[in-house]
PDB file of N, CA and C in Angstrom:
ATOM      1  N   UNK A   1       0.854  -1.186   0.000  1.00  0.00           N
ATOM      2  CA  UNK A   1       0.000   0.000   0.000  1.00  0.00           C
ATOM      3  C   UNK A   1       0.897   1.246   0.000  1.00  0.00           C
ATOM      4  N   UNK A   2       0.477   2.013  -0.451  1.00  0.00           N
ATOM      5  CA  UNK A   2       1.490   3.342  -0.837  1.00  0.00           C
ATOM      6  C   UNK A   2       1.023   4.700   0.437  1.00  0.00           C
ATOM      7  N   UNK A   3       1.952   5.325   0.442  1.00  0.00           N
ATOM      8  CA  UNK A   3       1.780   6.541   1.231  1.00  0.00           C
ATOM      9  C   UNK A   3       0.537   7.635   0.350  1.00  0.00           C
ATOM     10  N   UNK A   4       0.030   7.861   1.533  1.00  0.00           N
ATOM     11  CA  UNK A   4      -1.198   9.118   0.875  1.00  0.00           C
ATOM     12  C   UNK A   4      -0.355  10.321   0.346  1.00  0.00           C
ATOM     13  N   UNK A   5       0.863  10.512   0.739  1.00  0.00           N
ATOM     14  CA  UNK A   5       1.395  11.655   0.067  1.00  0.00           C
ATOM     15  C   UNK A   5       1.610  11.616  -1.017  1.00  0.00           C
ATOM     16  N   UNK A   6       1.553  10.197  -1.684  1.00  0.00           N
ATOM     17  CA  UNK A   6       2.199   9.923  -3.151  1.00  0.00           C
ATOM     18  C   UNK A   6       0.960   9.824  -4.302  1.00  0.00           C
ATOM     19  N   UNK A   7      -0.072   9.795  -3.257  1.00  0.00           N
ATOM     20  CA  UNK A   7      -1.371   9.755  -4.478  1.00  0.00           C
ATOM     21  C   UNK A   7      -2.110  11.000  -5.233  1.00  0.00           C
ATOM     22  N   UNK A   8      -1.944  10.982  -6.088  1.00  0.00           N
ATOM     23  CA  UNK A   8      -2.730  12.059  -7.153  1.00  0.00           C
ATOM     24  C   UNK A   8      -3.981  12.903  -6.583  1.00  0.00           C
ATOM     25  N   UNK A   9      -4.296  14.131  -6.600  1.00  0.00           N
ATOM     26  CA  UNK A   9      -5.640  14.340  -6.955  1.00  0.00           C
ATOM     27  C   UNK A   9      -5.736  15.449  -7.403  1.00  0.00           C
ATOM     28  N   UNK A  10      -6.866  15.275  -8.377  1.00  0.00           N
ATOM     29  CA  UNK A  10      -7.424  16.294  -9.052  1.00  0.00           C
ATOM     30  C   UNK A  10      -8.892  17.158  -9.186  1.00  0.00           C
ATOM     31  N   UNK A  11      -8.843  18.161  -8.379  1.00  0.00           N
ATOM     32  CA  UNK A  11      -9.964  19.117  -8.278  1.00  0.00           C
ATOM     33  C   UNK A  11     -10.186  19.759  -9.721  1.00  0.00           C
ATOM     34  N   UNK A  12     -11.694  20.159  -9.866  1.00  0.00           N
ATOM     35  CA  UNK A  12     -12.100  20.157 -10.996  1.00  0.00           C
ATOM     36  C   UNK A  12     -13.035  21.639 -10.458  1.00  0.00           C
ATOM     37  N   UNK A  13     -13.211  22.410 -10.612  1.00  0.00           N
ATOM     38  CA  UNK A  13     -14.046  23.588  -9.507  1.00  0.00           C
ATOM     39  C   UNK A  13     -13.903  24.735 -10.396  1.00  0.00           C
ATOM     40  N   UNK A  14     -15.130  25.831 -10.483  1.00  0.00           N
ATOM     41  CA  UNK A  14     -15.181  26.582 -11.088  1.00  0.00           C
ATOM     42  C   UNK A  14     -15.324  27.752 -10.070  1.00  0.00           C
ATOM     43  N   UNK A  15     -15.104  27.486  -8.738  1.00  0.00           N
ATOM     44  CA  UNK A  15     -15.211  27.961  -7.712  1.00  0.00           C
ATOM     45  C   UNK A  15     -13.884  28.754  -7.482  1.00  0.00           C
ATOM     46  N   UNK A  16     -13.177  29.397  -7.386  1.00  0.00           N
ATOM     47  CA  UNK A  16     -11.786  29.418  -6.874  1.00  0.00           C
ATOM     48  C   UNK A  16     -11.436  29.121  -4.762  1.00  0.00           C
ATOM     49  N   UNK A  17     -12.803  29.978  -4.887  1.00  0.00           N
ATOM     50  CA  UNK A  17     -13.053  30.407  -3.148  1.00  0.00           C
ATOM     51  C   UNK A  17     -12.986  28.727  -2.763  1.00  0.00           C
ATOM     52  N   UNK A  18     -13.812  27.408  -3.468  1.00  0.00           N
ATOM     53  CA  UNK A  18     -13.781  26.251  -3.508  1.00  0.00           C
ATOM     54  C   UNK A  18     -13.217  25.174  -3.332  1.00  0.00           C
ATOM     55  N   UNK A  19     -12.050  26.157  -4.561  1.00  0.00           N
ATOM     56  CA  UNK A  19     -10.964  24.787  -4.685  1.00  0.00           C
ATOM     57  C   UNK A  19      -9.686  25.254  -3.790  1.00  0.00           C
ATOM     58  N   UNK A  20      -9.636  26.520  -3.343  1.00  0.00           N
ATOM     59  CA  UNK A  20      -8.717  27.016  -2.510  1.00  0.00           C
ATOM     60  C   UNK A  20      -8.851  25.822  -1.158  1.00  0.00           C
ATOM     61  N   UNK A  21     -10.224  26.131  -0.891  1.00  0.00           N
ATOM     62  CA  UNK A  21     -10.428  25.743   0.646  1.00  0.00           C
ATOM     63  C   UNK A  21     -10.643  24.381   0.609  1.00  0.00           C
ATOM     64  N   UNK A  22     -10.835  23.562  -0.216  1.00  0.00           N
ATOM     65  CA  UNK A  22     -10.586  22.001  -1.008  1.00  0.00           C
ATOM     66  C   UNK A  22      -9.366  21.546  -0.835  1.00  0.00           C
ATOM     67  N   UNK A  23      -8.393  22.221  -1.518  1.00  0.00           N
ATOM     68  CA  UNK A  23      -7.014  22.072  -1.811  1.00  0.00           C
ATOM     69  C   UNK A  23      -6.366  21.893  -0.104  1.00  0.00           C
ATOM     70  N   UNK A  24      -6.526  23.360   0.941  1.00  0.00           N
ATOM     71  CA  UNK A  24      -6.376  23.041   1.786  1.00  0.00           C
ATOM     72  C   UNK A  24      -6.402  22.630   3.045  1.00  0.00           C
ATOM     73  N   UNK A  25      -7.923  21.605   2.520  1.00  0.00           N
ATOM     74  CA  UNK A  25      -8.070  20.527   3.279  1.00  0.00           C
ATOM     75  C   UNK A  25      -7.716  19.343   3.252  1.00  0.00           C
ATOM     76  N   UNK A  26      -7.364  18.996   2.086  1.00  0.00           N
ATOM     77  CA  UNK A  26      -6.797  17.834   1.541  1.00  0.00           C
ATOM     78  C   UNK A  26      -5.160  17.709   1.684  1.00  0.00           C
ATOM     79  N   UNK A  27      -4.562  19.275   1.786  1.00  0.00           N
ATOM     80  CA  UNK A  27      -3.087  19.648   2.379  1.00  0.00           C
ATOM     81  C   UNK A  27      -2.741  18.882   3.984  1.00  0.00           C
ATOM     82  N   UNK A  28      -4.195  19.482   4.810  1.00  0.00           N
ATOM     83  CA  UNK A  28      -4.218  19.012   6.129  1.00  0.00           C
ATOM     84  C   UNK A  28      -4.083  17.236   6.229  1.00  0.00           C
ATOM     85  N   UNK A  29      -4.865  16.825   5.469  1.00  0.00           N
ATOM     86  CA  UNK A  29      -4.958  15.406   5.597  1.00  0.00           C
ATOM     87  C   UNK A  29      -3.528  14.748   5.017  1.00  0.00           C
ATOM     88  N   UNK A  30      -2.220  15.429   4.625  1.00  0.00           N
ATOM     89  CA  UNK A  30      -1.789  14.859   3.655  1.00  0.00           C
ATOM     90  C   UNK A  30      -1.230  14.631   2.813  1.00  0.00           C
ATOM     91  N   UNK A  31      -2.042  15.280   1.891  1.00  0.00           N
ATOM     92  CA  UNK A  31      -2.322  14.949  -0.118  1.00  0.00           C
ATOM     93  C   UNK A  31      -1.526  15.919  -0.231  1.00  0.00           C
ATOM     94  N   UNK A  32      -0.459  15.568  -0.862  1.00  0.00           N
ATOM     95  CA  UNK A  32       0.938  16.744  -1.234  1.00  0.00           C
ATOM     96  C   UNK A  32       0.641  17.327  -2.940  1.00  0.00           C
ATOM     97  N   UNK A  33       0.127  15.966  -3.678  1.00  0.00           N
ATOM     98  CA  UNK A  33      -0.257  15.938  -5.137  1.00  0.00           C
ATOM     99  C   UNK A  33      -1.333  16.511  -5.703  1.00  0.00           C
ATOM    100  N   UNK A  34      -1.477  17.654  -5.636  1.00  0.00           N
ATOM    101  CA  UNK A  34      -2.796  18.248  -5.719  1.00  0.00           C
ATOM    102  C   UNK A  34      -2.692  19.048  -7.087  1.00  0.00           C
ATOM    103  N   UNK A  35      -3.669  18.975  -7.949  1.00  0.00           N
ATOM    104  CA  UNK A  35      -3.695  19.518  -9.244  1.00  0.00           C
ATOM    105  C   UNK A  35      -5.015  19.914  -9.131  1.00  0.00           C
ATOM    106  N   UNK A  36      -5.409  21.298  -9.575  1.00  0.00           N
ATOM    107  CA  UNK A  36      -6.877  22.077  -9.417  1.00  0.00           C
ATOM    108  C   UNK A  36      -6.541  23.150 -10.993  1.00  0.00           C
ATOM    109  N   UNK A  37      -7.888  22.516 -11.597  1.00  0.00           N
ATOM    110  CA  UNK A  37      -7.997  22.886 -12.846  1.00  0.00           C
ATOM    111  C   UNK A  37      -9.956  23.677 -12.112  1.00  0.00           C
ATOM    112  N   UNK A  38      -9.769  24.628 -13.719  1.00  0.00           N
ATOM    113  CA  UNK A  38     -10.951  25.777 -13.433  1.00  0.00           C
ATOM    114  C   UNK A  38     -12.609  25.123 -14.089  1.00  0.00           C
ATOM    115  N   UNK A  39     -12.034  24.545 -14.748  1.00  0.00           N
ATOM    116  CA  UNK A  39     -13.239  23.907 -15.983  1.00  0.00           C
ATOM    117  C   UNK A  39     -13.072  22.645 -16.644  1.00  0.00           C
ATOM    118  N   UNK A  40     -13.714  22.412 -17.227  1.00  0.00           N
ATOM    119  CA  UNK A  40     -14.072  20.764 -17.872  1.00  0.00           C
ATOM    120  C   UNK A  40     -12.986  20.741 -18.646  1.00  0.00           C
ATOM    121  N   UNK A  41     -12.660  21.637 -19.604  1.00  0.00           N
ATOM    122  CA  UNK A  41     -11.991  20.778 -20.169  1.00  0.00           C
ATOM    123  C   UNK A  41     -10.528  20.956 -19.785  1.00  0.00           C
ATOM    124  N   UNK A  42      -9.799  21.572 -18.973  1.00  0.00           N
ATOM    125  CA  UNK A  42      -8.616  21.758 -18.359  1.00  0.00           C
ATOM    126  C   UNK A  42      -8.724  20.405 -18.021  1.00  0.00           C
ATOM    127  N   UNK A  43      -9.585  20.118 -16.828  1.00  0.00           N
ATOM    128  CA  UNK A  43      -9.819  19.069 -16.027  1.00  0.00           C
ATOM    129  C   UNK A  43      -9.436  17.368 -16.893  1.00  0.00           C
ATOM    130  N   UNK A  44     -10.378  17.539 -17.966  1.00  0.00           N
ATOM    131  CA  UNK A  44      -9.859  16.325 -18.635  1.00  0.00           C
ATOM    132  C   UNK A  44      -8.150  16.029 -19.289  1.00  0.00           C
ATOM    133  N   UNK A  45      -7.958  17.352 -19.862  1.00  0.00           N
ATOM    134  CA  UNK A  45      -6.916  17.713 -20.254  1.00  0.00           C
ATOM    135  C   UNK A  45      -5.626  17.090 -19.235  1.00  0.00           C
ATOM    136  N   UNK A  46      -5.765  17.232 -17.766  1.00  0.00           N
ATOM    137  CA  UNK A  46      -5.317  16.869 -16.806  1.00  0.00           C
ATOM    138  C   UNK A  46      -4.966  15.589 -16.443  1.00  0.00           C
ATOM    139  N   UNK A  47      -6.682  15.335 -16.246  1.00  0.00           N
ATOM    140  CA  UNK A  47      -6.794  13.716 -15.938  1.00  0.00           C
ATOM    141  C   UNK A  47      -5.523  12.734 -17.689  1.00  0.00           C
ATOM    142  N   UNK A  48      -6.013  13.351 -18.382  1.00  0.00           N
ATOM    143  CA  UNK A  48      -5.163  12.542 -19.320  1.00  0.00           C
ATOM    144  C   UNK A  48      -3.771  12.660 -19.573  1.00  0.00           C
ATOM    145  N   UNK A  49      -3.366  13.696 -18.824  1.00  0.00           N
ATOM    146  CA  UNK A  49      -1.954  13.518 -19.378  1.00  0.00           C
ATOM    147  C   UNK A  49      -1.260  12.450 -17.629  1.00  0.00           C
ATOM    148  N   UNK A  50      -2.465  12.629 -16.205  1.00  0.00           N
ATOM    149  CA  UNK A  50      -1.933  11.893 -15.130  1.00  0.00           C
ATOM    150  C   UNK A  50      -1.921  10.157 -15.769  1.00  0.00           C
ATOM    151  N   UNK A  51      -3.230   9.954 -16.259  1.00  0.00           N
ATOM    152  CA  UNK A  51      -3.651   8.550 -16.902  1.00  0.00           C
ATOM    153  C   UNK A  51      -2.189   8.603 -17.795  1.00  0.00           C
ATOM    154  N   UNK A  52      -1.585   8.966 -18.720  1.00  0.00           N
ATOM    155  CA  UNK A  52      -0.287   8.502 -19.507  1.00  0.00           C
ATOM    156  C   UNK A  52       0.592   8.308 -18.989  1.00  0.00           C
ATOM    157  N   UNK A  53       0.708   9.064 -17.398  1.00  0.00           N
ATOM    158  CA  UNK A  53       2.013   8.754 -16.835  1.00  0.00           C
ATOM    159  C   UNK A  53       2.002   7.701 -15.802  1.00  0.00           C
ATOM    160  N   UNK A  54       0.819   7.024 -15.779  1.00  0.00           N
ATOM    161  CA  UNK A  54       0.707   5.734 -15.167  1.00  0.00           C
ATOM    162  C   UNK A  54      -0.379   5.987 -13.369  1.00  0.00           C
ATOM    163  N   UNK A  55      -0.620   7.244 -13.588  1.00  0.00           N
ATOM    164  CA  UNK A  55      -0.936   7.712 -12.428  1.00  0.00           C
ATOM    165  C   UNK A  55      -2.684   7.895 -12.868  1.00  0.00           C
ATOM    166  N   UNK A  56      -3.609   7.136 -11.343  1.00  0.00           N
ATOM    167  CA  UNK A  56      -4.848   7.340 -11.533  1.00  0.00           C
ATOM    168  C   UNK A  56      -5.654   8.654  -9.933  1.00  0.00           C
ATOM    169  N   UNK A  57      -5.942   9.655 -10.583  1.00  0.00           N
ATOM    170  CA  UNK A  57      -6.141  10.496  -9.487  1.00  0.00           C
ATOM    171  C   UNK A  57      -7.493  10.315  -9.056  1.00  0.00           C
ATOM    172  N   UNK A  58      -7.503  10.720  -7.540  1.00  0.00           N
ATOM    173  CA  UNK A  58      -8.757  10.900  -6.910  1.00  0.00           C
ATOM    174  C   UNK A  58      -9.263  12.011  -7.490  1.00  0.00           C
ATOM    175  N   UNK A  59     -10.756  12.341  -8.206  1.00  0.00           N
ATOM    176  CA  UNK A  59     -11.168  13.578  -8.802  1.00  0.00           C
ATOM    177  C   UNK A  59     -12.301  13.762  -7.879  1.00  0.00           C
ATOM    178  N   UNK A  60     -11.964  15.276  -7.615  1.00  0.00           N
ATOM    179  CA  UNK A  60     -13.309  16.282  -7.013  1.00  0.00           C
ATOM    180  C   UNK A  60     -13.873  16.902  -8.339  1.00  0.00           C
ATOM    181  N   UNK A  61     -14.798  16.658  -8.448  1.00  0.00           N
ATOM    182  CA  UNK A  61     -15.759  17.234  -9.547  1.00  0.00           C
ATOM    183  C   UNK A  61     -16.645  18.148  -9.281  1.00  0.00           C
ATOM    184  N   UNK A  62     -16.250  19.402  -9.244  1.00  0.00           N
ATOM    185  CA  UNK A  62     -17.362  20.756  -9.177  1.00  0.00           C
ATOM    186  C   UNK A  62     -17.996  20.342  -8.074  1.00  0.00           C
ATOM    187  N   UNK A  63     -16.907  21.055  -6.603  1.00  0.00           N
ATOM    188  CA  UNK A  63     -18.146  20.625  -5.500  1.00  0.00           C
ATOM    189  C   UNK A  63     -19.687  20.780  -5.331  1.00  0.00           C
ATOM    190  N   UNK A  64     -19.651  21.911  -5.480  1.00  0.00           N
ATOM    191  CA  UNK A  64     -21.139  22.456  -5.288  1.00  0.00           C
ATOM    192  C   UNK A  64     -21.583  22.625  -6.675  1.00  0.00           C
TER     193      UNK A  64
END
């Protein structure tokens, strides 16, 4: 099993106020790997270049 610091994630939020306070909650717990994109298609844009490098991220999808 791997360290939580080493795992991916990717916020997806059109929020900034959102993904700020997302980001550092997930800091608290942790999650060092944090990637926060503004919109859909950043977001995919994202997810696919983590998916090529062998890496599968936890995604927050537009909290609210």
């Amino acid at each position: 099993m791997s360290n939580i610091e080493e795992k991916d994630v990717l916020i997806i939020e059109d929020s900034p106020a959102v993904g700020i306070l997302l980001k550092e909650f997930l800091n608290k717990l942790g999650l060092k790997k944090i990637h926060h994109c503004q919109n859909g298609k950043t977001g995919i844009e994202s997810f696919k270049e983590l998916v090529e490098a062998d890496k599968v991220p936890l995604v927050f999808l537009d909290y609210n």
